[in-house]
N, C-alpha and C. Protein backbone atom coordinates (compact mmCIF):
# COMPACT_ATOMS: atom_id res chain seq x y z
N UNK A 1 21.32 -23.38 3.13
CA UNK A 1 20.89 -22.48 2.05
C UNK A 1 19.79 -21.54 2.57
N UNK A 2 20.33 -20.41 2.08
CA UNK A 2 19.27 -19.64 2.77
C UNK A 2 17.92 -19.33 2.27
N UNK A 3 16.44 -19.35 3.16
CA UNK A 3 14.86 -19.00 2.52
C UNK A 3 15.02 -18.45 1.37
N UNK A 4 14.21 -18.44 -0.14
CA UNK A 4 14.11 -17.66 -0.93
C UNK A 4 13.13 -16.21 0.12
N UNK A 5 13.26 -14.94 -0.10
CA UNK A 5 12.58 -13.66 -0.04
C UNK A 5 11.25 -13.95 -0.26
N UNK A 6 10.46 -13.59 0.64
CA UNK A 6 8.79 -13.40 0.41
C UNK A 6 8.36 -12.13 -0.27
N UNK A 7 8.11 -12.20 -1.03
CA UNK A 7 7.38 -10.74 -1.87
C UNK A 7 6.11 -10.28 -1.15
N UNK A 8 5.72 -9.15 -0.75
CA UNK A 8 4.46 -8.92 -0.10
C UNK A 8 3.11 -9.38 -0.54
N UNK A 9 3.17 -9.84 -2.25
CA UNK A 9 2.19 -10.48 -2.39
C UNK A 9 2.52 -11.96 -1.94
N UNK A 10 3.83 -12.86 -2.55
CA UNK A 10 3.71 -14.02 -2.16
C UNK A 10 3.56 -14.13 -0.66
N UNK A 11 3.98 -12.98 0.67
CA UNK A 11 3.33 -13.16 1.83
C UNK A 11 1.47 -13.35 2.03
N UNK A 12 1.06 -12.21 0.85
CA UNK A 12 -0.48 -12.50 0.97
C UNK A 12 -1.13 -13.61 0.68
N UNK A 13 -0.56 -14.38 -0.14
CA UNK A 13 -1.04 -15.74 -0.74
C UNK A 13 -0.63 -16.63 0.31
N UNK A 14 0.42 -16.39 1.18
CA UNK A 14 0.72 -17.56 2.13
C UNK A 14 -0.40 -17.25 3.23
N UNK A 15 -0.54 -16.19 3.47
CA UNK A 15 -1.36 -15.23 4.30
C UNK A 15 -3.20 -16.21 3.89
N UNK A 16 -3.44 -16.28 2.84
CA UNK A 16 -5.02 -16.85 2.79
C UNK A 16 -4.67 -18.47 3.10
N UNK A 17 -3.61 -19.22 2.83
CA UNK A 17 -3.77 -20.58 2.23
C UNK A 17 -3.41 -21.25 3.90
N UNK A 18 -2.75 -19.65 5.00
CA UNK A 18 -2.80 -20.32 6.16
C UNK A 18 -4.46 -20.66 6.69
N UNK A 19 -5.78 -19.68 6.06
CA UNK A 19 -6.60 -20.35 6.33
C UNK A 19 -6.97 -22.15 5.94
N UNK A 20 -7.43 -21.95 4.67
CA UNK A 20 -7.44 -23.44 4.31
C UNK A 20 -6.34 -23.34 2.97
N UNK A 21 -6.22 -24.57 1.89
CA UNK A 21 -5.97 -24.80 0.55
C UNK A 21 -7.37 -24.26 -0.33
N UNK A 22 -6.21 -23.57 -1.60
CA UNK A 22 -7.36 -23.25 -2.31
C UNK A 22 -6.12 -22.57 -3.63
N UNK A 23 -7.50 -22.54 -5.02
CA UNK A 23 -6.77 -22.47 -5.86
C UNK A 23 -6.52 -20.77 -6.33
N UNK A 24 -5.76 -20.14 -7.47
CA UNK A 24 -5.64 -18.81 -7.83
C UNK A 24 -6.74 -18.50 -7.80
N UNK A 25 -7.78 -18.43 -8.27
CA UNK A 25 -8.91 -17.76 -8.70
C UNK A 25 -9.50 -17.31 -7.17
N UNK A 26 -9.55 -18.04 -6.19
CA UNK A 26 -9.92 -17.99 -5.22
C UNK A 26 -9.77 -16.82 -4.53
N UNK A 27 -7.92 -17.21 -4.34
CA UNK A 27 -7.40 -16.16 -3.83
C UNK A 27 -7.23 -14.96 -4.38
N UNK A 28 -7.39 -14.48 -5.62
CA UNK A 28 -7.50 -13.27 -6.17
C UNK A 28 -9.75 -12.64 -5.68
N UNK A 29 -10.68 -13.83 -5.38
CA UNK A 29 -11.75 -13.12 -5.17
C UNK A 29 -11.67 -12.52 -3.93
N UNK A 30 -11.30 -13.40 -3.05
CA UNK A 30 -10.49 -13.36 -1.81
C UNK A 30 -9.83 -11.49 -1.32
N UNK A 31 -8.79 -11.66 -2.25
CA UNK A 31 -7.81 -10.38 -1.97
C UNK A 31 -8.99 -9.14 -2.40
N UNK A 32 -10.30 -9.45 -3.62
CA UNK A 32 -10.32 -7.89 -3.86
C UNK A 32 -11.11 -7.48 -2.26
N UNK A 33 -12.13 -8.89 -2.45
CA UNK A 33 -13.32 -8.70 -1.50
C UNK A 33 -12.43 -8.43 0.10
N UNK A 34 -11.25 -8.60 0.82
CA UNK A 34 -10.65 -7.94 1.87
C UNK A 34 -9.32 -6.74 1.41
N UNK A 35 -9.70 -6.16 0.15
CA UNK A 35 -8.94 -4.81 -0.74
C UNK A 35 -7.39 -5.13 -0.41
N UNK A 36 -7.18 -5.94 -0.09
CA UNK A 36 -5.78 -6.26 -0.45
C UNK A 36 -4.40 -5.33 -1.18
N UNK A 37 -5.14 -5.31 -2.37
CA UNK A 37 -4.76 -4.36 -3.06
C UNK A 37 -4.27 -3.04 -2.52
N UNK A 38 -4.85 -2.36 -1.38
CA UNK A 38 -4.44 -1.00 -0.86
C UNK A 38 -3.23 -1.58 -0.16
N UNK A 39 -2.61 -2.93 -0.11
CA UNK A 39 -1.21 -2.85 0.63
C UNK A 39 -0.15 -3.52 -0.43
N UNK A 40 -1.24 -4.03 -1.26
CA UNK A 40 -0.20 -4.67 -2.48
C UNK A 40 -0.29 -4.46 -3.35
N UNK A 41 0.33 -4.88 -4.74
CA UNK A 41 0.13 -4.41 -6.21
C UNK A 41 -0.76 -6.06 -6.69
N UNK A 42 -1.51 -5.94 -6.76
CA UNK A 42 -2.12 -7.35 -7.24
C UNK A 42 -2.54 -7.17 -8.38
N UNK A 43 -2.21 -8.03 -9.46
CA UNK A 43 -2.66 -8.00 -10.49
C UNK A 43 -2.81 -9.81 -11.40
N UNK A 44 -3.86 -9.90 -12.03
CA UNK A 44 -3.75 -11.28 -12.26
C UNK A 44 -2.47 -12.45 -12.46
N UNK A 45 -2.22 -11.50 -13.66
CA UNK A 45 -0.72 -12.00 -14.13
C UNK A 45 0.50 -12.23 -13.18
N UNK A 46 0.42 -11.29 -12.23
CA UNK A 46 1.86 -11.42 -11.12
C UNK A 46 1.20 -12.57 -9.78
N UNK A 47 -0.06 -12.17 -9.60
CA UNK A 47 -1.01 -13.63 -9.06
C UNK A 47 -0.37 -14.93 -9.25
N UNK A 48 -0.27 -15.36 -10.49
CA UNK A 48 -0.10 -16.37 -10.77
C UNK A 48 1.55 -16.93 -11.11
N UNK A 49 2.06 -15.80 -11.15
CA UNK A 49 3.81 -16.02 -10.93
C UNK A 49 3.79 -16.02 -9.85
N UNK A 50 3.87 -15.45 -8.84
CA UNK A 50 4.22 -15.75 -7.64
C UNK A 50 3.33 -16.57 -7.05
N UNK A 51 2.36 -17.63 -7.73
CA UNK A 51 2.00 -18.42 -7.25
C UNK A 51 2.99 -19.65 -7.42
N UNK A 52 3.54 -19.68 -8.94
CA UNK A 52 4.32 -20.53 -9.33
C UNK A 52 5.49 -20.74 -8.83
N UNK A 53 5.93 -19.30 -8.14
CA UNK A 53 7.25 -19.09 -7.46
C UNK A 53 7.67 -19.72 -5.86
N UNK A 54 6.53 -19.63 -5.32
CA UNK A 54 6.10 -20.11 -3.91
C UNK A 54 5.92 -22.05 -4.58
N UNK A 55 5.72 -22.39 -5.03
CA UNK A 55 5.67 -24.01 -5.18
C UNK A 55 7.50 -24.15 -6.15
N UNK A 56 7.94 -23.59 -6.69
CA UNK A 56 9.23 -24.01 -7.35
C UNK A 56 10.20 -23.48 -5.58
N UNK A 57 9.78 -22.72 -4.91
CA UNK A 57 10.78 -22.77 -3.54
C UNK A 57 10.32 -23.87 -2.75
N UNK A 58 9.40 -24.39 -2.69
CA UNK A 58 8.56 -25.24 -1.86
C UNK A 58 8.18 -24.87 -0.54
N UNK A 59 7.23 -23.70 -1.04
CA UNK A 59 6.42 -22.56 0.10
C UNK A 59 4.76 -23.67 -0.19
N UNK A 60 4.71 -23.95 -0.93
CA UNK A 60 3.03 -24.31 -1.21
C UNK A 60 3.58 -25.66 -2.26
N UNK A 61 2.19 -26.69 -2.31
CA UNK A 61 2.20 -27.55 -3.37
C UNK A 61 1.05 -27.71 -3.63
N UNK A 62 0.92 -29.33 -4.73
CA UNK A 62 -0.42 -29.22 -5.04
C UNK A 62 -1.22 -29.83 -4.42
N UNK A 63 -2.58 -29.91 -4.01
CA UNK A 63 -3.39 -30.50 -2.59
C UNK A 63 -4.18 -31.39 -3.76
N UNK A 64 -5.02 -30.79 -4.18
CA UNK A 64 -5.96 -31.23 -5.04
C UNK A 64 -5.89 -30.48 -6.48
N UNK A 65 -7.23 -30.92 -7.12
CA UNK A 65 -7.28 -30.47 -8.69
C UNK A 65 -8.68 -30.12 -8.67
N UNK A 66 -9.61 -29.18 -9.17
CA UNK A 66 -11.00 -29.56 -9.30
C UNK A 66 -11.27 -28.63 -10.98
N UNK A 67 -12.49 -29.53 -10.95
CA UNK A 67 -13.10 -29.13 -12.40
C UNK A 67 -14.61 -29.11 -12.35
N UNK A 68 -14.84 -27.57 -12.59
CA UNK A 68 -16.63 -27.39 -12.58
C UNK A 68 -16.92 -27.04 -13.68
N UNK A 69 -17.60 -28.15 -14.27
CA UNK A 69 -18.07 -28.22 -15.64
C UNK A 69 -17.65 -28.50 -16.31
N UNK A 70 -17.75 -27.37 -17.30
CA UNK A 70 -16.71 -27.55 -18.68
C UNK A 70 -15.83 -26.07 -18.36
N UNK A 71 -15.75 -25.70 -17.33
CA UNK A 71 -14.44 -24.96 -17.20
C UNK A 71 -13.47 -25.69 -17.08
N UNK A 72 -12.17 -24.81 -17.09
CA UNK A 72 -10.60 -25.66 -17.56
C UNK A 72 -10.49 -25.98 -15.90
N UNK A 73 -9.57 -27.23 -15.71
CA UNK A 73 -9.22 -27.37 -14.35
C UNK A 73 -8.97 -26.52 -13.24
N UNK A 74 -8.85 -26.42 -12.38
CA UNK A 74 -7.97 -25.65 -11.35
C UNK A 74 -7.64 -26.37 -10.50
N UNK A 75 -6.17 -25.80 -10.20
CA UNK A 75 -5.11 -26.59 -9.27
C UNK A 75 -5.21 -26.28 -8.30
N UNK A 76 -5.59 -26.53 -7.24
CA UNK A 76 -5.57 -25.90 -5.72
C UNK A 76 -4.52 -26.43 -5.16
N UNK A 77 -3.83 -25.44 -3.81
CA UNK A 77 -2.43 -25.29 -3.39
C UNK A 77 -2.88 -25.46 -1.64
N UNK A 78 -1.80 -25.85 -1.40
CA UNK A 78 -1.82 -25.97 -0.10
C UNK A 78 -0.36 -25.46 0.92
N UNK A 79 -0.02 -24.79 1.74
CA UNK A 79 1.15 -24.45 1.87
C UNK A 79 2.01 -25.84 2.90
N UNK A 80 3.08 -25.64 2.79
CA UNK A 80 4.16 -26.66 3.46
C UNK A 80 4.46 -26.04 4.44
N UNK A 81 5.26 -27.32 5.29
CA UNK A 81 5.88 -26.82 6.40
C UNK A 81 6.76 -25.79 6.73
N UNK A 82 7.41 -25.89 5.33
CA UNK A 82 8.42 -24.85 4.93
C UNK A 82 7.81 -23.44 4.73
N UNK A 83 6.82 -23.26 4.06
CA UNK A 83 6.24 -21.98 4.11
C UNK A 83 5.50 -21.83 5.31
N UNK A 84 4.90 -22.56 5.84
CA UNK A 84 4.25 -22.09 7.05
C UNK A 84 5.81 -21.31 8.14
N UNK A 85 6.82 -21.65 8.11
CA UNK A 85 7.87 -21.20 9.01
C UNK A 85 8.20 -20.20 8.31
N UNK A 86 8.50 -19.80 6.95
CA UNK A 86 8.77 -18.90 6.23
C UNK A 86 7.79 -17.42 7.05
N UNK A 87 6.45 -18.07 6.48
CA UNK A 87 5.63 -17.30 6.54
C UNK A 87 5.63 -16.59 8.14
N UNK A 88 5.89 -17.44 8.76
CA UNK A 88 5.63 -16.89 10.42
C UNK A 88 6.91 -15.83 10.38
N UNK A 89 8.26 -16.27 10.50
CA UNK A 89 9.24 -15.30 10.74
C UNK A 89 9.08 -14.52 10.09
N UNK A 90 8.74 -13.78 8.84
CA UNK A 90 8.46 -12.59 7.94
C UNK A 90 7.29 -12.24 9.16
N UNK A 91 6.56 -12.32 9.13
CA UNK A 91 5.21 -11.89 9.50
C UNK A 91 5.45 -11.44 11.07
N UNK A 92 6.47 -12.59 11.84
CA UNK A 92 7.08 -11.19 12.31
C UNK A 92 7.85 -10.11 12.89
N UNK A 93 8.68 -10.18 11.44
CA UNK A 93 9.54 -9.53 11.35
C UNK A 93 9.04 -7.83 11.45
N UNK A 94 7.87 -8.25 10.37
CA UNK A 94 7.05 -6.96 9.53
C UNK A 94 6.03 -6.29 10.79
N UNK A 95 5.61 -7.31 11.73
CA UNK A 95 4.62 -6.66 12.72
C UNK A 95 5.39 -6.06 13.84
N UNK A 96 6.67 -6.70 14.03
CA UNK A 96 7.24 -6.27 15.60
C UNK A 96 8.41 -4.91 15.25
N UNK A 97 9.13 -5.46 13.83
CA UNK A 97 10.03 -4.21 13.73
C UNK A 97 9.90 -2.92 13.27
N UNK A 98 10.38 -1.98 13.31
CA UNK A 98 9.94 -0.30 13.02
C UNK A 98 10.80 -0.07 11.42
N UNK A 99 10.17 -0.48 10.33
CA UNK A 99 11.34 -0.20 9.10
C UNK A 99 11.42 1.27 8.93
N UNK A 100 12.60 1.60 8.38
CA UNK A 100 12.42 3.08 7.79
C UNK A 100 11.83 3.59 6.13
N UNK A 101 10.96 4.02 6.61
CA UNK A 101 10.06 4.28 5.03
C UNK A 101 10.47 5.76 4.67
N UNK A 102 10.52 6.04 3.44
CA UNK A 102 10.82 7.38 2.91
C UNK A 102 9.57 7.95 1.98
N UNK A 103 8.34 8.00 2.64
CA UNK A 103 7.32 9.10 1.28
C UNK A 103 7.12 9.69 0.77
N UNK A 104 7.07 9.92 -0.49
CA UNK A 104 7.16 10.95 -1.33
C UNK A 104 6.82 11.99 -0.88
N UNK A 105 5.87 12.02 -0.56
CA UNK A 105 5.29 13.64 0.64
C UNK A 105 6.43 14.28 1.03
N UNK A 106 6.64 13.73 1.92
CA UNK A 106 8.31 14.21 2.68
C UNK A 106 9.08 15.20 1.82
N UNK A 107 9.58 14.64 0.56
CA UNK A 107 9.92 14.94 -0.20
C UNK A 107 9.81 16.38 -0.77
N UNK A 108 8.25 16.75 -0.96
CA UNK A 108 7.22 17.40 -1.33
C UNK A 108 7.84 18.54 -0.40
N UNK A 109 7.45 18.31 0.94
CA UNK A 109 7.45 19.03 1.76
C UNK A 109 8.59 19.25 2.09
N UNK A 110 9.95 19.25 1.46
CA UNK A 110 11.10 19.82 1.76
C UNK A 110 11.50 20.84 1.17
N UNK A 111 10.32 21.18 -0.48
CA UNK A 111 10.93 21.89 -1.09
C UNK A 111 9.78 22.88 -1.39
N UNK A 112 8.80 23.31 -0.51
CA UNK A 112 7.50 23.92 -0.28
C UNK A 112 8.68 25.41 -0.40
N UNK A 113 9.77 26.15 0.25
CA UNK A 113 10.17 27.65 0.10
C UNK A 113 10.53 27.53 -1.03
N UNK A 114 11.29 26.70 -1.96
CA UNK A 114 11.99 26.60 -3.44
C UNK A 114 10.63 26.80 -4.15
N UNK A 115 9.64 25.92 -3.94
CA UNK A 115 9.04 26.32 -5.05
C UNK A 115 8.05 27.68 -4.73
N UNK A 116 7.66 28.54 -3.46
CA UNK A 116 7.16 29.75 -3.45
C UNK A 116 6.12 29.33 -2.60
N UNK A 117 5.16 30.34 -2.45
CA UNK A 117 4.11 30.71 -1.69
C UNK A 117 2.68 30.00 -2.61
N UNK A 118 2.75 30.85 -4.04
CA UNK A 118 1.85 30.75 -4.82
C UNK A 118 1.57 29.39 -5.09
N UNK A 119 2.73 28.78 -5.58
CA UNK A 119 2.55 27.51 -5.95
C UNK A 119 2.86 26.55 -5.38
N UNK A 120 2.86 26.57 -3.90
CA UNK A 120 2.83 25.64 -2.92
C UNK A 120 1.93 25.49 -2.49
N UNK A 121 0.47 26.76 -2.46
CA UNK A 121 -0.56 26.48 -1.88
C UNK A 121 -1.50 25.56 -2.92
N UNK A 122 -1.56 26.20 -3.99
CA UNK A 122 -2.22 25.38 -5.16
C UNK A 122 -1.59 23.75 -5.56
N UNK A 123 -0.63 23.09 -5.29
CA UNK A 123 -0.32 22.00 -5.52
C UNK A 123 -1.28 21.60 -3.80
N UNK A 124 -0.66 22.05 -2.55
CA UNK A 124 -1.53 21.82 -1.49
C UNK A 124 -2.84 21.10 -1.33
N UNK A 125 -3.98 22.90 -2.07
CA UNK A 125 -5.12 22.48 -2.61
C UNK A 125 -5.33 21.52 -3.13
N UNK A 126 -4.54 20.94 -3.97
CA UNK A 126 -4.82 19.78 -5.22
C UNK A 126 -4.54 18.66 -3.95
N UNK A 127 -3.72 18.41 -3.38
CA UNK A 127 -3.53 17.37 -3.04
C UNK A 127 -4.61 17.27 -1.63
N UNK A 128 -5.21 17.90 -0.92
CA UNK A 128 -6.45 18.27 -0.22
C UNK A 128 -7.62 17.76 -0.70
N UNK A 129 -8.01 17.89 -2.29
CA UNK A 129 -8.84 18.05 -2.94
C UNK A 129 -8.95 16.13 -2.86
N UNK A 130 -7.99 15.72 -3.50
CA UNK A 130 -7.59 14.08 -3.51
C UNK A 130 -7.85 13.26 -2.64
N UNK A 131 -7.56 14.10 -1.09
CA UNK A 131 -7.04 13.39 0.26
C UNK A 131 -8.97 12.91 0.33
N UNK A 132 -9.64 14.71 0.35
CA UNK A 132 -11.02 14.55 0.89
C UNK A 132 -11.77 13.57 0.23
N UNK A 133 -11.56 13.23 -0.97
CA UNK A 133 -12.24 12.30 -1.86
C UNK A 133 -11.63 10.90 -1.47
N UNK A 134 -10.57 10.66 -0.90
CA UNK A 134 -9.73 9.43 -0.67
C UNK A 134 -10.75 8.74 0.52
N UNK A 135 -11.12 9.96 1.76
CA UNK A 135 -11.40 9.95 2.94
C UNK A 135 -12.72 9.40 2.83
N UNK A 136 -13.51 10.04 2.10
CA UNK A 136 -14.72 9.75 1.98
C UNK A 136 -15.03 8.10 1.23
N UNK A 137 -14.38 8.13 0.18
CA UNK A 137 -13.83 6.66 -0.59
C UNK A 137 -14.02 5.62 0.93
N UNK A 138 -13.02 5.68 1.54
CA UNK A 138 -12.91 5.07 2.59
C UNK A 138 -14.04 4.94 3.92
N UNK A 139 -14.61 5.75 3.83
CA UNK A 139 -15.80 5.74 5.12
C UNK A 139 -16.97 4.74 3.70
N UNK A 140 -16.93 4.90 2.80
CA UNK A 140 -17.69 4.12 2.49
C UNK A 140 -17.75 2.57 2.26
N UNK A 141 -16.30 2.53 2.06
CA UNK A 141 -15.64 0.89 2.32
C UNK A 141 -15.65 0.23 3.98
N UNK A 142 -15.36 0.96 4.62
CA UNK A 142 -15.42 0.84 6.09
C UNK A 142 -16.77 0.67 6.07
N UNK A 143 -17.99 0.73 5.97
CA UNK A 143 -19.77 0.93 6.26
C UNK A 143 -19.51 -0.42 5.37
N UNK A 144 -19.18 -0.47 3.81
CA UNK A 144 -19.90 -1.90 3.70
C UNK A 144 -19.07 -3.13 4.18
N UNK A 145 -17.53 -3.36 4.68
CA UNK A 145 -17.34 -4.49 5.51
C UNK A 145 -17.93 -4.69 6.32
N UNK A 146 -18.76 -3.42 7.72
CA UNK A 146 -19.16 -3.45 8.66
C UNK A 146 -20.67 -4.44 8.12
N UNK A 147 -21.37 -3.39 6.99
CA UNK A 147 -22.88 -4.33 7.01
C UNK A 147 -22.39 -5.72 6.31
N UNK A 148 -21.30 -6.16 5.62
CA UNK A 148 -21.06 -7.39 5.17
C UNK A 148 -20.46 -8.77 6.74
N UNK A 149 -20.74 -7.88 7.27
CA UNK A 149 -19.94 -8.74 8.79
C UNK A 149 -18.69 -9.47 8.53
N UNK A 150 -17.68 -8.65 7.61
CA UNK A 150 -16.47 -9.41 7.48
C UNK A 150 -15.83 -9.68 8.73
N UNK A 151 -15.01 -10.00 9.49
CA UNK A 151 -14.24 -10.22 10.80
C UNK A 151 -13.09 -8.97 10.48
N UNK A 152 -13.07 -8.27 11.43
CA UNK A 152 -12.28 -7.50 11.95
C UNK A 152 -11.15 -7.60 11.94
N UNK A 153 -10.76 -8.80 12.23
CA UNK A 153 -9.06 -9.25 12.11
C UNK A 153 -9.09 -9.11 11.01
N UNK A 154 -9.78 -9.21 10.24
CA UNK A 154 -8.95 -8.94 8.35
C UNK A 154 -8.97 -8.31 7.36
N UNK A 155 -9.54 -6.99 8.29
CA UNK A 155 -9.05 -5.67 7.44
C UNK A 155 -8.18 -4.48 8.80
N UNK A 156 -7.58 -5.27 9.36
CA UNK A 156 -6.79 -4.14 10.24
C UNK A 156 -6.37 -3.36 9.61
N UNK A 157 -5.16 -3.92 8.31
CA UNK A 157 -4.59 -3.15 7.21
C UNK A 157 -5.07 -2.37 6.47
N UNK A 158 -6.47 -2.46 6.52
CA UNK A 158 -7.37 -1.60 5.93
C UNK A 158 -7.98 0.04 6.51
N UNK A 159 -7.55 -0.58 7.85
CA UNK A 159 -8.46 0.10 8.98
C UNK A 159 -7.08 1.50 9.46
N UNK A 160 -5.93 0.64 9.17
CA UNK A 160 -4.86 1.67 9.59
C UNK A 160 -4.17 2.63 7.62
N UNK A 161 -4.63 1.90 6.79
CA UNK A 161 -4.58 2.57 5.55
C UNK A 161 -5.73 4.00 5.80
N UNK A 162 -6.71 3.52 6.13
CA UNK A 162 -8.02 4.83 6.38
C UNK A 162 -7.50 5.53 7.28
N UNK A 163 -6.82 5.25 8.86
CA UNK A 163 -6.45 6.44 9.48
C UNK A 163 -5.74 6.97 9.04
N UNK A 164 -4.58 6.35 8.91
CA UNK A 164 -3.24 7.07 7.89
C UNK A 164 -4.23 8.17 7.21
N UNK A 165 -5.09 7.70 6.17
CA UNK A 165 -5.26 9.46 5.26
C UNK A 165 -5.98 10.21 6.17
N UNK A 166 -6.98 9.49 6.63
CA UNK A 166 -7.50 10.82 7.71
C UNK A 166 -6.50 11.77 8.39
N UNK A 167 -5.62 11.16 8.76
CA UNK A 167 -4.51 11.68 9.43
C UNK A 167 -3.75 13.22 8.72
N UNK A 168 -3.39 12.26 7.82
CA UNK A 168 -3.02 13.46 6.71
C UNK A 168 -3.57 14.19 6.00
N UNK A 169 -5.13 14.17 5.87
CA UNK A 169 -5.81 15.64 5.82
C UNK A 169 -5.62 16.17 6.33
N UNK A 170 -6.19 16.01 7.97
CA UNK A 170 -6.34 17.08 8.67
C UNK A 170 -4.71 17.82 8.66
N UNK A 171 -3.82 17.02 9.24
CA UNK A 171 -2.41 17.05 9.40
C UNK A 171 -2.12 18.60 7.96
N UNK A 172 -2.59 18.20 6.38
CA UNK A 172 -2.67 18.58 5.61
C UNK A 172 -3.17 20.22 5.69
N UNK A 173 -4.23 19.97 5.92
CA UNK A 173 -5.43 20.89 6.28
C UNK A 173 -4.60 22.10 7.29
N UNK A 174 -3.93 21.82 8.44
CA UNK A 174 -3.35 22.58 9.42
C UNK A 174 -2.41 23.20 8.64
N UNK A 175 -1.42 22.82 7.62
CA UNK A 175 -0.41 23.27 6.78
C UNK A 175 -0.99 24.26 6.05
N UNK A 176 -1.87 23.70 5.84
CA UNK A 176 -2.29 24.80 4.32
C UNK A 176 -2.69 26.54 5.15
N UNK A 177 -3.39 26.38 6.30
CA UNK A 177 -3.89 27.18 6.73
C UNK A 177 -3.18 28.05 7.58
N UNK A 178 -1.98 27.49 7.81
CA UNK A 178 -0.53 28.11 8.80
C UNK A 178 0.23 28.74 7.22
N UNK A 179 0.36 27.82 6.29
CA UNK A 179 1.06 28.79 5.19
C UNK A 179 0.41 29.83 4.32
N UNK A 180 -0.98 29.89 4.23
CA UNK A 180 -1.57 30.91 3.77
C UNK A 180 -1.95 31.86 4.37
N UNK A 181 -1.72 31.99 6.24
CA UNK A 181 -2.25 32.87 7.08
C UNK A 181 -1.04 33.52 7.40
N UNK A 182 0.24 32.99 7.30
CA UNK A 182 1.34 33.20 7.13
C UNK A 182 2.09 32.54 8.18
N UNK A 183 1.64 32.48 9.17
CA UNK A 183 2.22 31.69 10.76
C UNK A 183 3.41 31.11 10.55
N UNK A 184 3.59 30.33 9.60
CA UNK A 184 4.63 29.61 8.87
C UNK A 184 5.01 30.29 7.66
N UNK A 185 6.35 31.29 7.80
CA UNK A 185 6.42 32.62 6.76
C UNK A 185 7.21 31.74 5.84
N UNK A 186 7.15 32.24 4.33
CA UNK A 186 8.40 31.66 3.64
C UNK A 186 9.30 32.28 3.60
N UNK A 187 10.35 31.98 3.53
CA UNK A 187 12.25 32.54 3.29
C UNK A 187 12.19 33.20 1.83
N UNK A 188 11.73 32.61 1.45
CA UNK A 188 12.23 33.05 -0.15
C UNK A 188 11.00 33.51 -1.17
N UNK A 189 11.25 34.90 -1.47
CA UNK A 189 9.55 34.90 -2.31
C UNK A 189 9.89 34.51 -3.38
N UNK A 190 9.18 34.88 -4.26
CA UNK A 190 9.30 33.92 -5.75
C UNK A 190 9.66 35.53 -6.43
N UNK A 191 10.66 35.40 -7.10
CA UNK A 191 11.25 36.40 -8.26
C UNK A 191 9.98 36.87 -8.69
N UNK A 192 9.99 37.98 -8.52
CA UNK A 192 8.65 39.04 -9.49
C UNK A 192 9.14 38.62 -10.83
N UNK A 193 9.55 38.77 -11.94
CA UNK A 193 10.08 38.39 -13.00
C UNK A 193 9.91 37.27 -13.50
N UNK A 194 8.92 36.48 -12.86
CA UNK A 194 9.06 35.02 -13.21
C UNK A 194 7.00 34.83 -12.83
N UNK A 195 6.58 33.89 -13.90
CA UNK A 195 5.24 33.87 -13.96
C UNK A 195 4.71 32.64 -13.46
N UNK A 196 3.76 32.37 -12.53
CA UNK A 196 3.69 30.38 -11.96
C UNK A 196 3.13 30.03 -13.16
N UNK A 197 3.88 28.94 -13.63
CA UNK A 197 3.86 27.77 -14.36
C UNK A 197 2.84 26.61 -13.72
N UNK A 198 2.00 26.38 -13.79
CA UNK A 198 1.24 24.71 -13.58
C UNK A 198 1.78 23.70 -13.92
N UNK A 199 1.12 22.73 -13.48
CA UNK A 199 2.28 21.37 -13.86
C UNK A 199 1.35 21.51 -15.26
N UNK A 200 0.00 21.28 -15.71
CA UNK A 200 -0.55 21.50 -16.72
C UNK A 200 -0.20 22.02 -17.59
N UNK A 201 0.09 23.16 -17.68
CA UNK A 201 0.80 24.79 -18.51
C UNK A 201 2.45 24.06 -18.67
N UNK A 202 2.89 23.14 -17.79
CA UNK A 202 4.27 22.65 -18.19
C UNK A 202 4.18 21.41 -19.18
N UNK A 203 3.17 20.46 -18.76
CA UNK A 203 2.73 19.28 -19.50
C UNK A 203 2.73 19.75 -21.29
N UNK A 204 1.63 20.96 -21.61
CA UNK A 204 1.58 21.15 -22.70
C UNK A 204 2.61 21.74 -23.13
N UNK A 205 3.74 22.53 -22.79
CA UNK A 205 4.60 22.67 -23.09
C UNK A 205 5.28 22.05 -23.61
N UNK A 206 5.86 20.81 -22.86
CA UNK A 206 6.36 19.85 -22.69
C UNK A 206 5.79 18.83 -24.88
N UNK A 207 4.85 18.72 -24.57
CA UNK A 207 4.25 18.13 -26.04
C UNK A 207 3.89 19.26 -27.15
N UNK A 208 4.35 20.48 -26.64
CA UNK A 208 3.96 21.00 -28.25
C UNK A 208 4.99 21.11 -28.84
């Protein structure tokens, strides 16, 4: 019978419990404090299903129980043999092979002459405007792992999420300045007869 599928979060949860056993709560302080989140969708509620999901495959079971105070119990998990092998072949599958990803960007950027000059630079701008604030976001997360002395091994994912956008500013940045200087001419001007629309100016449209 073949492995049940690892979900990228149920990989992250196998991912902490290869350190020690420990219960949900843990691993959700766990995921924010190494941002997790910038590679997964974490959210309490799916936390705890795919916690449940990983022990009904028999990826994890229960180790212990603890109770502090008069808070409600917590179940702490421990992973199996079975998930520890799970966990290794995914892990790497995901580090050694080259998948093919399709980003929306791409996308974006196929249809930069359809939609014109005018309003290719201004969506541009906007998305420039985002990147620089993303960038900066990030040099400030990068400074406090560094003064928190987290270990290095465990924000690589973090570390290649931050180049990635750096990347694509500048990358960004070179576009904008080749299509507004013209270097990179467009094919198609935009119909004189026709007025740029904003996505805004379409939004309200759209609801009145």
């Amino acid at each position: 019978m073949a492995s049940a599928k690892l979900t990228p979060l149920g990989l992250a949860v196998l991912e902490l419990l290869h350190e020690k056993a420990m219960h949900p709560y843990e691993m959700a302080q766990l995921m924010r404090e190494r941002y997790v989140s910038t590679r997964v969708n974490v959210k309490a509620g799916s936390l705890y299903h795919t916690v449940e999901r990983l022990q009904r495959d028999n990826y994890i079971e229960v180790v212990d129980t603890q109770r502090d105070g008069r808070r409600p119990e917590r179940t702490v998990y421990g992973m199996t043999q079975t998930g520890l092998d799970v966990f290794n072949q995914r892990g790497r599958e995901l580090l050694g092979d080259v998948a093919q990803e399709f980003p929306a960007y791409l996308s974006g950027l196929a249809v930069i002459d359809e939609l014109g000059r005018e309003t290719s630079l201004v969506e541009i701008e906007n998305r420039l405007m985002r990147l620089r604030a993303a960038v900066a976001a990030d040099h400030a997360v990068l400074q406090r792992l560094a003064e928190d002395k987290t270990p290095e091994i465990y924000w690589l994912d973090w570390r290649y999420s931050c180049d990635h956008r750096k990347f694509e500013l500048e990358w960004t940045e070179r576009l904008h300045e080749d299509l507004r200087s013209g270097r990179i001419p467009f094919q198609e001007c935009d119909p004189p007869h026709l007025t740029l629309i904003t996505r805004e100016d379409d939004d309200e449209r759209k609801t009145s």
